[in-house]
Structure formats: C-alpha cells, structure tokens
C-alpha atoms as a PDB file:
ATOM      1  CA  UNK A   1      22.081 -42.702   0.969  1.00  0.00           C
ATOM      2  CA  UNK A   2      18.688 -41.853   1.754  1.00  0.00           C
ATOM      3  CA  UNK A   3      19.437 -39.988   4.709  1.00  0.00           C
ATOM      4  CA  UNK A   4      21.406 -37.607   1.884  1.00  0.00           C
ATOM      5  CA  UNK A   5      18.462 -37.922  -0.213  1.00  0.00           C
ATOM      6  CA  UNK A   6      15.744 -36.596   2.927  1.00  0.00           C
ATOM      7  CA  UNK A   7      17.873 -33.853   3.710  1.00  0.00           C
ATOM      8  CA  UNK A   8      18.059 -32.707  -0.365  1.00  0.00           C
ATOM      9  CA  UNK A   9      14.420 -33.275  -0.209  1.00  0.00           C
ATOM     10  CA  UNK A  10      13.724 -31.119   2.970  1.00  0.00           C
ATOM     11  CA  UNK A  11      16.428 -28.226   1.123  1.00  0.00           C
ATOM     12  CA  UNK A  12      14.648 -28.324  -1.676  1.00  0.00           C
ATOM     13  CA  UNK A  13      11.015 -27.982  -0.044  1.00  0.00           C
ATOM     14  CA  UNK A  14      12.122 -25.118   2.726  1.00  0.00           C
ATOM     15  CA  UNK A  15      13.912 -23.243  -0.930  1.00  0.00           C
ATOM     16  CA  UNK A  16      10.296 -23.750  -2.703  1.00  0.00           C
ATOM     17  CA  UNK A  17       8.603 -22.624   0.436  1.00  0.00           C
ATOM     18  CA  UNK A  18      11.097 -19.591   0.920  1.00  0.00           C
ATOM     19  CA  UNK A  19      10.019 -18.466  -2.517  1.00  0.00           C
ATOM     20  CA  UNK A  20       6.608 -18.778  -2.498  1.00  0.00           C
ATOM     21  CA  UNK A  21       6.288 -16.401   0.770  1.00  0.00           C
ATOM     22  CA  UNK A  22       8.451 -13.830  -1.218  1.00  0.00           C
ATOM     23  CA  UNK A  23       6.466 -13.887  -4.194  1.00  0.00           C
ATOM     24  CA  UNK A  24       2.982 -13.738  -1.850  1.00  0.00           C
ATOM     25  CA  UNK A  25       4.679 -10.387  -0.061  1.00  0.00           C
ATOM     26  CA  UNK A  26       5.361  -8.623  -3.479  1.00  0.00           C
ATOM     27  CA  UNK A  27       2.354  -6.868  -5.391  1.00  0.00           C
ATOM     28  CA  UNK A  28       2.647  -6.362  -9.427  1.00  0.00           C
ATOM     29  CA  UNK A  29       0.990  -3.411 -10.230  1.00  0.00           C
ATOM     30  CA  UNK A  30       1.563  -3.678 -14.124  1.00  0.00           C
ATOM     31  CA  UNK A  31      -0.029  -0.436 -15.669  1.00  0.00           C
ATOM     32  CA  UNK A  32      -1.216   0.556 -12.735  1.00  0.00           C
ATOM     33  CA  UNK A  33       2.152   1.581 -11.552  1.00  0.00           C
ATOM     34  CA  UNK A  34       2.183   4.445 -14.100  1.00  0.00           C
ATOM     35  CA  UNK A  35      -1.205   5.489 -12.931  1.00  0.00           C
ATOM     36  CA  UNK A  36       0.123   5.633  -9.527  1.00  0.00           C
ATOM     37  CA  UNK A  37       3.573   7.207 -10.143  1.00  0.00           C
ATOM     38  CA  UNK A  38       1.037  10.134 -12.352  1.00  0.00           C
ATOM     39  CA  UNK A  39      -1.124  10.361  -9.587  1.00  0.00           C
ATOM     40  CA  UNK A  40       1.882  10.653  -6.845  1.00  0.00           C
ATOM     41  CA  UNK A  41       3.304  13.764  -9.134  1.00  0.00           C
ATOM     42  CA  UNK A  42       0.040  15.579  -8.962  1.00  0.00           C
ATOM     43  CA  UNK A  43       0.026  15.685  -5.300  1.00  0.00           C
ATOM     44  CA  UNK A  44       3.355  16.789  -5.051  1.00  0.00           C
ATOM     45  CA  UNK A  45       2.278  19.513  -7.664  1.00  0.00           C
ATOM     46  CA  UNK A  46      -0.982  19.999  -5.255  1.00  0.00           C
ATOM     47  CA  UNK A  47       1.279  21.342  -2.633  1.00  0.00           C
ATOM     48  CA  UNK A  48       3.244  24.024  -4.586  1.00  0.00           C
ATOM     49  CA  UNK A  49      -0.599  25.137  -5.968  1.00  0.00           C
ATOM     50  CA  UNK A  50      -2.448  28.058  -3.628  1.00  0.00           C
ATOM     51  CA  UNK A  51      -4.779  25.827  -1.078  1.00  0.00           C
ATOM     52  CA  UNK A  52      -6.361  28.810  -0.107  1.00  0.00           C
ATOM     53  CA  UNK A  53      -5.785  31.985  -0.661  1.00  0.00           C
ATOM     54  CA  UNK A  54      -2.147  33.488  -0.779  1.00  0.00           C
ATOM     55  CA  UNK A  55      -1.123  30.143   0.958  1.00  0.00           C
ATOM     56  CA  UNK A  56       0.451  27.454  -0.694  1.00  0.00           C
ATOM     57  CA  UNK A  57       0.028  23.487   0.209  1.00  0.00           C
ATOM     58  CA  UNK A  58       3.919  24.086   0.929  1.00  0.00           C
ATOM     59  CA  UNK A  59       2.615  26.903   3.407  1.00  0.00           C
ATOM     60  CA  UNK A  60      -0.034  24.622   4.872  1.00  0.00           C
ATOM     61  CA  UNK A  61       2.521  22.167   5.496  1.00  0.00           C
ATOM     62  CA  UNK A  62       5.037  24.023   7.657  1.00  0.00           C
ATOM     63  CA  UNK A  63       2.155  26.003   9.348  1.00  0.00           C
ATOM     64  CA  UNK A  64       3.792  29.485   8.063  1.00  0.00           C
ATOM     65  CA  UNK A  65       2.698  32.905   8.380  1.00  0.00           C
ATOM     66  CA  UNK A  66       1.289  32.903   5.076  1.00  0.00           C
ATOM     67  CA  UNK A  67      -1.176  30.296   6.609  1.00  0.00           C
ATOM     68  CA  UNK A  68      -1.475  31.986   9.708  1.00  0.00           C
ATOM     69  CA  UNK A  69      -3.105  34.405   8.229  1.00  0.00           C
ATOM     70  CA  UNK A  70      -5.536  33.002   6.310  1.00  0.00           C
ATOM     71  CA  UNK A  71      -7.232  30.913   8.916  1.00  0.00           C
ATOM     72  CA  UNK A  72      -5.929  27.541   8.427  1.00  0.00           C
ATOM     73  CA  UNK A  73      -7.178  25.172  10.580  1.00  0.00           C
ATOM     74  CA  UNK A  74      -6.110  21.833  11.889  1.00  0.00           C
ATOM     75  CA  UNK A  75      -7.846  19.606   9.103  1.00  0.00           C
ATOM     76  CA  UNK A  76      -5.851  21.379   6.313  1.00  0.00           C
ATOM     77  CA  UNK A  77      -2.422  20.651   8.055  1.00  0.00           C
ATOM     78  CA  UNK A  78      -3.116  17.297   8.605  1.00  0.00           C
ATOM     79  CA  UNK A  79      -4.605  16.783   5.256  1.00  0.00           C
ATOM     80  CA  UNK A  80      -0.902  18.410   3.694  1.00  0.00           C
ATOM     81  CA  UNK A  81       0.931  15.908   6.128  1.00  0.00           C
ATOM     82  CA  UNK A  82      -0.901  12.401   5.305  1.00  0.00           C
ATOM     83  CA  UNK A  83      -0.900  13.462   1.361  1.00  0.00           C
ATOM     84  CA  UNK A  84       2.800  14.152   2.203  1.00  0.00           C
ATOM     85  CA  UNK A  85       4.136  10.639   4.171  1.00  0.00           C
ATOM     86  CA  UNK A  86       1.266   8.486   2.326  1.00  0.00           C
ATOM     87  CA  UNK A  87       0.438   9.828  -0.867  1.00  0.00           C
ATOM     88  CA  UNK A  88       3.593  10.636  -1.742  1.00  0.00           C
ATOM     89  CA  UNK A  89       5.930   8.749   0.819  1.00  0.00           C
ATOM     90  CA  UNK A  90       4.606   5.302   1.167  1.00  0.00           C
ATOM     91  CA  UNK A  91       3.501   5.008  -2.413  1.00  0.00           C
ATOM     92  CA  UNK A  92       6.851   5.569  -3.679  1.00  0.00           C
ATOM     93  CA  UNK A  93       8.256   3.060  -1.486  1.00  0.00           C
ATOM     94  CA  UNK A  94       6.091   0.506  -2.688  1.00  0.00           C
ATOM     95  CA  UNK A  95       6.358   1.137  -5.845  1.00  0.00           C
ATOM     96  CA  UNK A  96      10.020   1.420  -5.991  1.00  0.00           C
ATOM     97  CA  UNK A  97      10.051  -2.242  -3.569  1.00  0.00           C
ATOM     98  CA  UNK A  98       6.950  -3.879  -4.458  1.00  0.00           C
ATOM     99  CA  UNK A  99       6.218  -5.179  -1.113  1.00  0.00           C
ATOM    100  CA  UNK A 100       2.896  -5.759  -0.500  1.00  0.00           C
ATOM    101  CA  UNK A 101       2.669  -4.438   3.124  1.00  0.00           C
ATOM    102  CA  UNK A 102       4.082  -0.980   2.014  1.00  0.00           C
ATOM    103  CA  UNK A 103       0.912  -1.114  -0.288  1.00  0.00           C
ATOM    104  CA  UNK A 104      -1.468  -1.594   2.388  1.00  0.00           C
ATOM    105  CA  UNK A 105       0.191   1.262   4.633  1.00  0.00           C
ATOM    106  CA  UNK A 106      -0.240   3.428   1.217  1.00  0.00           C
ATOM    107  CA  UNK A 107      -3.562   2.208   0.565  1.00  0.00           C
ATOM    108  CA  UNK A 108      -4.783   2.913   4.526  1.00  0.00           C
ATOM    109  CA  UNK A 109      -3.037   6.473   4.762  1.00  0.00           C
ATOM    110  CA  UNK A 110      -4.377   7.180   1.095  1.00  0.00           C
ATOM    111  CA  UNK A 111      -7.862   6.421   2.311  1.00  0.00           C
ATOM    112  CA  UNK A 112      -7.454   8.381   6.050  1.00  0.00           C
ATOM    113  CA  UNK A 113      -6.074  11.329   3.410  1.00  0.00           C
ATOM    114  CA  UNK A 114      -8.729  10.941   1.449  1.00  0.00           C
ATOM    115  CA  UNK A 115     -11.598  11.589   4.278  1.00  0.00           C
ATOM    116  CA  UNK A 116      -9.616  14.533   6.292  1.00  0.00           C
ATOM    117  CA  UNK A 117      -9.517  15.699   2.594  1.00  0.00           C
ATOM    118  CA  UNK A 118     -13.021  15.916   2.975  1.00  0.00           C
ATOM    119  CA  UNK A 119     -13.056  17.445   6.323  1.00  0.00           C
ATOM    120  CA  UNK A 120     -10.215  20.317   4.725  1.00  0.00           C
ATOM    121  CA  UNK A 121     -12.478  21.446   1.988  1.00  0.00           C
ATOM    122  CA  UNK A 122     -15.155  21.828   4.270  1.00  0.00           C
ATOM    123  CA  UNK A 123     -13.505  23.560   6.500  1.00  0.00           C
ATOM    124  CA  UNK A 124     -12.381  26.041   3.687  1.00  0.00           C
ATOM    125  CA  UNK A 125     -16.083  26.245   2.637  1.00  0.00           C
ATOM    126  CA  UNK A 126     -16.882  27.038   6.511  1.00  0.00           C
ATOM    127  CA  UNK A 127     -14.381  29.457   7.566  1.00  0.00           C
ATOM    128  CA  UNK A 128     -15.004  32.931   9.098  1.00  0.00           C
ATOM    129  CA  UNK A 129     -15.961  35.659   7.553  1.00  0.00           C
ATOM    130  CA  UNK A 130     -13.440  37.392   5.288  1.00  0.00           C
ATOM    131  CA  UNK A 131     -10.725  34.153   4.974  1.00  0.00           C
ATOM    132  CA  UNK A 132     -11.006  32.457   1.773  1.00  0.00           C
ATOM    133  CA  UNK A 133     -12.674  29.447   0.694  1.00  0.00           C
ATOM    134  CA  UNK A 134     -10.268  26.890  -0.607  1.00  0.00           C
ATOM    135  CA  UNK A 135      -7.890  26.698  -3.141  1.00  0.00           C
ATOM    136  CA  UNK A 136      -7.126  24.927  -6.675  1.00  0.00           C
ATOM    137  CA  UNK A 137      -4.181  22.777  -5.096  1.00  0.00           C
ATOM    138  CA  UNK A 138      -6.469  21.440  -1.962  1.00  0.00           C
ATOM    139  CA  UNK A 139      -9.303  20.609  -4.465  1.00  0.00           C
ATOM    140  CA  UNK A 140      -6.555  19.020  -7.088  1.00  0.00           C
ATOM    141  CA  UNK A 141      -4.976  16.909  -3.811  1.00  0.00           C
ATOM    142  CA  UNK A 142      -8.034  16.044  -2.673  1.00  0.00           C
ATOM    143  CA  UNK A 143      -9.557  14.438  -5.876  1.00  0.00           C
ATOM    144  CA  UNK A 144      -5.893  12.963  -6.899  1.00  0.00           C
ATOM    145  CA  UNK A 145      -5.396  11.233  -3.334  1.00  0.00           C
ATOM    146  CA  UNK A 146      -9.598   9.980  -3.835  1.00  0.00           C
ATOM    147  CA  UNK A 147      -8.252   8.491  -7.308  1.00  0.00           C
ATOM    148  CA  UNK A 148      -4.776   7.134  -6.166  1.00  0.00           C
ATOM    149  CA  UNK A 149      -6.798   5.467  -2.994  1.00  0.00           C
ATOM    150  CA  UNK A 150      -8.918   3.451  -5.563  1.00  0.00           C
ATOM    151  CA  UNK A 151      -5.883   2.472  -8.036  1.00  0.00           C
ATOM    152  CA  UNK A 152      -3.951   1.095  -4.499  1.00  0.00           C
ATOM    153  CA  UNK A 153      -6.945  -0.997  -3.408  1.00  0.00           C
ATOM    154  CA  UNK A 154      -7.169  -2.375  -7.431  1.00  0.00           C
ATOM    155  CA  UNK A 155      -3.350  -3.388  -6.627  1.00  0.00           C
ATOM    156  CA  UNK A 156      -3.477  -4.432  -3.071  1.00  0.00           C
ATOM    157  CA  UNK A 157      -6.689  -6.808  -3.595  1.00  0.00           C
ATOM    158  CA  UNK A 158      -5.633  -8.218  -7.039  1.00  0.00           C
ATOM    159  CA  UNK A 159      -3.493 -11.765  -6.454  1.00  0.00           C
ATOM    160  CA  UNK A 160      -1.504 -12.690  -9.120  1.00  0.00           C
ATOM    161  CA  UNK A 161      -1.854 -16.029 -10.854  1.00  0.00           C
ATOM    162  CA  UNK A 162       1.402 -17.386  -9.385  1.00  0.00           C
ATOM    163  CA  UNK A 163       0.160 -16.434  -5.866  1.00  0.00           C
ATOM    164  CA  UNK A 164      -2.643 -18.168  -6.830  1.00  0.00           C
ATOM    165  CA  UNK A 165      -1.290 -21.429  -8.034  1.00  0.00           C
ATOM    166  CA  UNK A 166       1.505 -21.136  -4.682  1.00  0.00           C
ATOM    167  CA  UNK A 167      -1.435 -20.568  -2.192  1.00  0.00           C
ATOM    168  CA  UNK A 168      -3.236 -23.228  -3.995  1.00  0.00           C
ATOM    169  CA  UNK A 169      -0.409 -26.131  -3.799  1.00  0.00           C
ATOM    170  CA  UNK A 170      -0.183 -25.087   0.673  1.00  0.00           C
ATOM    171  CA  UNK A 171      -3.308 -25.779   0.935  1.00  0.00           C
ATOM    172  CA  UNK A 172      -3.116 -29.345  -0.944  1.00  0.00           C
ATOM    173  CA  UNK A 173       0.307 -30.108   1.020  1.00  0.00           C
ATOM    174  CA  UNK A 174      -1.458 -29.208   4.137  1.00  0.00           C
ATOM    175  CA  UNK A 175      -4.606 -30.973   3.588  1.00  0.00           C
ATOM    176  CA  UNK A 176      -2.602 -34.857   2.383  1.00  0.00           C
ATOM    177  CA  UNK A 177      -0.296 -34.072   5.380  1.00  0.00           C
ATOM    178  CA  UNK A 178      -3.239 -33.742   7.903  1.00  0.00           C
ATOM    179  CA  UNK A 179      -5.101 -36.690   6.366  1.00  0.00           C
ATOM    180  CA  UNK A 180      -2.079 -38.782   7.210  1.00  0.00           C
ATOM    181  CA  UNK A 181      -1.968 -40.912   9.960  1.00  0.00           C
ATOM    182  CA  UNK A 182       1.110 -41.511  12.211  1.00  0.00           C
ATOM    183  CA  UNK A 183       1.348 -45.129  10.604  1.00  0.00           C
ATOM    184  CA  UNK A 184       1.019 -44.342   7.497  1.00  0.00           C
ATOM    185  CA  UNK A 185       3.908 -41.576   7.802  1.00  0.00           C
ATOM    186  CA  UNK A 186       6.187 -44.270   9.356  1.00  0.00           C
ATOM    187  CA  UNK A 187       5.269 -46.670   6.607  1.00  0.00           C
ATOM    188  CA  UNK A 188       6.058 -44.110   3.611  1.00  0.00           C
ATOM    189  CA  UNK A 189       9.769 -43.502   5.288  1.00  0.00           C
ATOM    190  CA  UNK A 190      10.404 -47.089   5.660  1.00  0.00           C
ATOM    191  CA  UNK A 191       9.501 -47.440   1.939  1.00  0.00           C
ATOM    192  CA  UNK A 192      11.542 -44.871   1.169  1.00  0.00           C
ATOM    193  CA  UNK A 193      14.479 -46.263   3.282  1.00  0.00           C
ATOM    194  CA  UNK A 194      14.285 -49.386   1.717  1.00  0.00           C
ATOM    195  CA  UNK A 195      14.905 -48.081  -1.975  1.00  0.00           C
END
C-alpha cells in the first residue's frame, strides 16, 4: 500500500516539476506583444521604403543592381539581413510560441541590429562623393529595431509571478532536502511505511 502510495507521490512531484520548467521557459508579454507585433510591421515596411537613394531595403537585401549602384556597402546588407532573420524572424517566432529562449535570440540579434544599424547610417553619411546619404526606410529600421530591442529586454527580464512563486518553492524543497540527514530520511520512510 505504501509502496502504491510513494510511487503516486513521486508521479505527482516529477508532473508538478514538469510544469513548473514549462511555465519558467515561456515569457508573457501581455501588451507588450502588440508593441512588438507594431514594431515587427514597421521593419518589414522599412525594407520596401528607399534606404538610400533609388534603392530599396528590398534592394539592399538581395545586393541588386539598384544597390550596386549607389555604393552600398557591407554594413547596410548586413544591417537588411539581421533586421530580416531577428527583427522580423525570431520575434515572430516568439511571439507566436512564447518560448523564452526564442526571446533572448530576438532580443540579442535585435540589439547586434541595432548597433550595425548604427554603423549603416554612418556609412550612408560617409560615402563617396556623389552616392547618396541614407534613406527614410534605413533611418525608420534603424530607430524601430532601437525601440523593439528595448520592448524584448522589458519581456525577456520581467518574471512572472507564477515563475516567481515556482522558483521560490525549488529553492525551499532543495534547501529541507539538503538539511536532511541520511537518518533522518530513513526515519521519515519508516514512518511513512508504518501508516
């Protein structure tokens, strides 16, 4: 009978522990995730916007003659592509799964975006003689991906209550089951035996 009883009691603890680690992985970006969503459509709107010149983000992107022409250099490209798989990519994902480590990699390739960003306009503002300087959609991607780092850092740093009060009960489990000695474990399952 008790035997049946441990093993119930061991289910039950590895089902409470099973959910607790899924609710720590998941993030709950509550209004936040409309903020984000927003922010994800104005890069996406960024790249169909002139980035310099005649050339488009789209342009920029694929490296076309259009951009050819105008000078582009590599910090635009790479600017287009990490706005492209973070900005747009990853924070979709985690919004549409709200896992927490698809945050992170949003938050991390927002904030990479956000500093070649920095590097693109400048380059813009640098470039040769008769190219031109850059563009409404690089200075619109630029200041949405700045904005839409911030709002995934908000999300990825803020713990919900429940991951709170789960973390909270570990660390009490952990701390009576270390402060137990070896006797005093064999004495509780005797006791429990015995009823």
């Amino acid at each position: 009978m008790s035997r049946r009883h441990d093993d119930g009691a061991e289910a039950y603890r590895s089902e409470i522990e099973a959910a607790e680690r899924k609710v720590a992985g998941e993030i709950q970006p509550g209004g936040r995730a409309m903020v984000v969503a927003i922010l994800v459509f104005v890069l996406l709107v960024s790249l169909i916007l002139p980035h310099t010149g005649d050339a488009r983000g789209v342009d920029v992107l694929m490296g076309d003659s259009k951009a050819l022409n105008v000078g582009i250099a590599l910090p635009s490209r790479l600017f287009t592509w990490l706005v492209l798989v973070f900005g747009v990519g990853f924070s979709m994902l985690a919004l549409l799964t709200r896992r927490w480590v698809l945050a992170w990699i949003a938050l991390a390739g927002s904030a990479l975006a956000s500093a070649v960003g920095l590097l693109a306009v400048w380059s813009r503002q640098t470039a040769a003689h008769g190219h031109p300087g850059p563009g409404f959609g690089l200075l619109l991607g630029w200041l949405a991906v700045i904005v839409l780092t911030f709002h995934w850092a908000r999300v990825v740093w803020t713990r919900t209550a429940v991951q709170l009060a789960a973390e909270e009960q570990r660390r009490i489990a952990a701390a009576e089951s270390q402060s137990r000695t070896l006797l005093e474990d064999i004495d509780r399952r005797e006791g429990e035996d015995n009823q």
